[in-house]
C-alpha atoms as a PDB file:
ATOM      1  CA  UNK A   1      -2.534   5.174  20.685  1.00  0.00           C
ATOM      2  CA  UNK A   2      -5.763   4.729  22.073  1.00  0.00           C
ATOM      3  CA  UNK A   3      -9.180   3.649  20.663  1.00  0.00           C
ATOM      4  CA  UNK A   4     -10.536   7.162  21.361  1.00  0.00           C
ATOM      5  CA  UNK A   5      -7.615   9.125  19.926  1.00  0.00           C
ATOM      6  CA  UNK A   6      -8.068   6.446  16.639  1.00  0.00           C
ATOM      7  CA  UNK A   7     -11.579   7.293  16.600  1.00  0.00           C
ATOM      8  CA  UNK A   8     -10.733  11.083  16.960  1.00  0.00           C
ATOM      9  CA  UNK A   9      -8.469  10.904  13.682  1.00  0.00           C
ATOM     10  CA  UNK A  10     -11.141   8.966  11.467  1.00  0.00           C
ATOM     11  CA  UNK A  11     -13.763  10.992  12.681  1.00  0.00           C
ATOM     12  CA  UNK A  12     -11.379  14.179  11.663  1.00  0.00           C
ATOM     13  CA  UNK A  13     -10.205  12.366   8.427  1.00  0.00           C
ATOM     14  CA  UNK A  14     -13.664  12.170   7.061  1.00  0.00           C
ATOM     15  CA  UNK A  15     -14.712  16.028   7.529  1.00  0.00           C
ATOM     16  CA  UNK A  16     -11.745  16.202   4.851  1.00  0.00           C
ATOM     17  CA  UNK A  17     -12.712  16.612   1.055  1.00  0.00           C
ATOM     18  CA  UNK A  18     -13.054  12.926  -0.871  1.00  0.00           C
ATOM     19  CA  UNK A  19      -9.817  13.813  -2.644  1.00  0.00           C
ATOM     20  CA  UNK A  20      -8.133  14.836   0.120  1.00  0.00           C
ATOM     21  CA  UNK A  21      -9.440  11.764   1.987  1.00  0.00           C
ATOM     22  CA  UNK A  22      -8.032   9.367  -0.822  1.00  0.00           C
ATOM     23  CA  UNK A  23      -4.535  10.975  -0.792  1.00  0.00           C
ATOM     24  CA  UNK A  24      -4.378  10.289   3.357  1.00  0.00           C
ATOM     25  CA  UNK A  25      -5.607   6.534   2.238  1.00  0.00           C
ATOM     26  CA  UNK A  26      -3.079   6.070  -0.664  1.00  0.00           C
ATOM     27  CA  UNK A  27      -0.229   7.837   1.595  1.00  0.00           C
ATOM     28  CA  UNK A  28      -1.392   4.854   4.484  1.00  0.00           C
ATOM     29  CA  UNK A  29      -1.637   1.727   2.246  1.00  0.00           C
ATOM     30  CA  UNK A  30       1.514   2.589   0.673  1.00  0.00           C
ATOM     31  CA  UNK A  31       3.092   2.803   4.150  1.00  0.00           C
ATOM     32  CA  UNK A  32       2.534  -0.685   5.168  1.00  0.00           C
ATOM     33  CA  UNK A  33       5.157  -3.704   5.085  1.00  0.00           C
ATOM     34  CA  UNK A  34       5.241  -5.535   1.809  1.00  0.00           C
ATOM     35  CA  UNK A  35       3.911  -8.744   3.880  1.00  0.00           C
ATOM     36  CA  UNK A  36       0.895  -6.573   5.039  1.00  0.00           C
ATOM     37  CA  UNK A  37      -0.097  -5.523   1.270  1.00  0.00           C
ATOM     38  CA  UNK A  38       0.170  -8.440   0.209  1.00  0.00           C
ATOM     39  CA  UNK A  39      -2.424  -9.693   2.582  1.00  0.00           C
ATOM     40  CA  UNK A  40      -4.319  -6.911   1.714  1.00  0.00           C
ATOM     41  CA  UNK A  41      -3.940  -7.585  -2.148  1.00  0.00           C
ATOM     42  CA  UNK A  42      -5.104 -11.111  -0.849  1.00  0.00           C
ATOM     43  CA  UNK A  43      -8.230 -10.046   0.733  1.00  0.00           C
ATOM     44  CA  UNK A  44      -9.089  -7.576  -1.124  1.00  0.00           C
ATOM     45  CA  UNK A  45      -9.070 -10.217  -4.443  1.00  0.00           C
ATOM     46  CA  UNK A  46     -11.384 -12.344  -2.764  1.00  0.00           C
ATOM     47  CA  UNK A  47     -13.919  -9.573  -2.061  1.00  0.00           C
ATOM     48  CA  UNK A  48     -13.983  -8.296  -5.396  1.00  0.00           C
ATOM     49  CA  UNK A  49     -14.001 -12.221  -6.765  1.00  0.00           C
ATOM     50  CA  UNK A  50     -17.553 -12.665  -3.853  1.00  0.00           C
ATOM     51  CA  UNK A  51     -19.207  -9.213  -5.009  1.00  0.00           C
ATOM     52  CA  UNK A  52     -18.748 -10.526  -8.478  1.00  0.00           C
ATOM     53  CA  UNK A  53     -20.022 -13.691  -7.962  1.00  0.00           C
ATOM     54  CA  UNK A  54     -22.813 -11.991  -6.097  1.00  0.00           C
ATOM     55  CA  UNK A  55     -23.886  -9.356  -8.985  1.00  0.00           C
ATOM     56  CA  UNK A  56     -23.387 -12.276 -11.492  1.00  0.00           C
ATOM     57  CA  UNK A  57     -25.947 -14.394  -9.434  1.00  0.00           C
ATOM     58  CA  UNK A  58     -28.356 -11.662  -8.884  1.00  0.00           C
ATOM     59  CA  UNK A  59     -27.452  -8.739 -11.244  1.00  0.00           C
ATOM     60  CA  UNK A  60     -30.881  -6.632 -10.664  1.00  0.00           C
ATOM     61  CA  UNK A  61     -30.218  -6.020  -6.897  1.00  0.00           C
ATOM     62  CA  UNK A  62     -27.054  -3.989  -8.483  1.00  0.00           C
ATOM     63  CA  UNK A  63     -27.248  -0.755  -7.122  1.00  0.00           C
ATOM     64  CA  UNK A  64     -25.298   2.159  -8.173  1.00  0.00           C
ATOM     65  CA  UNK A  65     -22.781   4.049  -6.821  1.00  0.00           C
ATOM     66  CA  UNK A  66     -24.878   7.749  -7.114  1.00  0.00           C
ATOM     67  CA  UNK A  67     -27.490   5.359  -5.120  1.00  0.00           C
ATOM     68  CA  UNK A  68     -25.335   4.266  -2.486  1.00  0.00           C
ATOM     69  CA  UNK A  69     -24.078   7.587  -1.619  1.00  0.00           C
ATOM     70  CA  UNK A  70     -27.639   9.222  -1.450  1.00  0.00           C
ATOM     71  CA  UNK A  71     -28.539   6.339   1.118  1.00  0.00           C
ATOM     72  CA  UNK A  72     -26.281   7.127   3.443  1.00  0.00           C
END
């Protein structure tokens, strides 16, 4: 598949309600090899642990989720 036809399909995917949207994204994650996941899992541990770390080290440049949303 090419790049454009990827980009085609996110840009599609995203016109679609958020629930919607998170269904497709549950549906994909749960589609990939055990090893993949688990290097998922993996990464995704380590991101939560550095955004912890992060608020923990500066909690008033916290922003909230309502906030982020109206931002973009």
């Amino acid at each position: 598949m090419s790049l454009i036809n990827q980009q085609q399909i996110v840009d599609a995917a995203l016109q679609l309600p958020e629930a919607v949207r998170a269904h497709i994204a549950e549906q994909l994650l749960e589609s990939l090899s055990p090893e993949s996941q688990v290097e998922f899992d993996e990464k995704w541990a380590a991101e939560l642990e550095r955004r912890v770390d992060e608020h923990l080290q500066n909690p008033g440049k916290s922003v909230s989720w309502d906030e982020l949303k109206k931002r973009s």
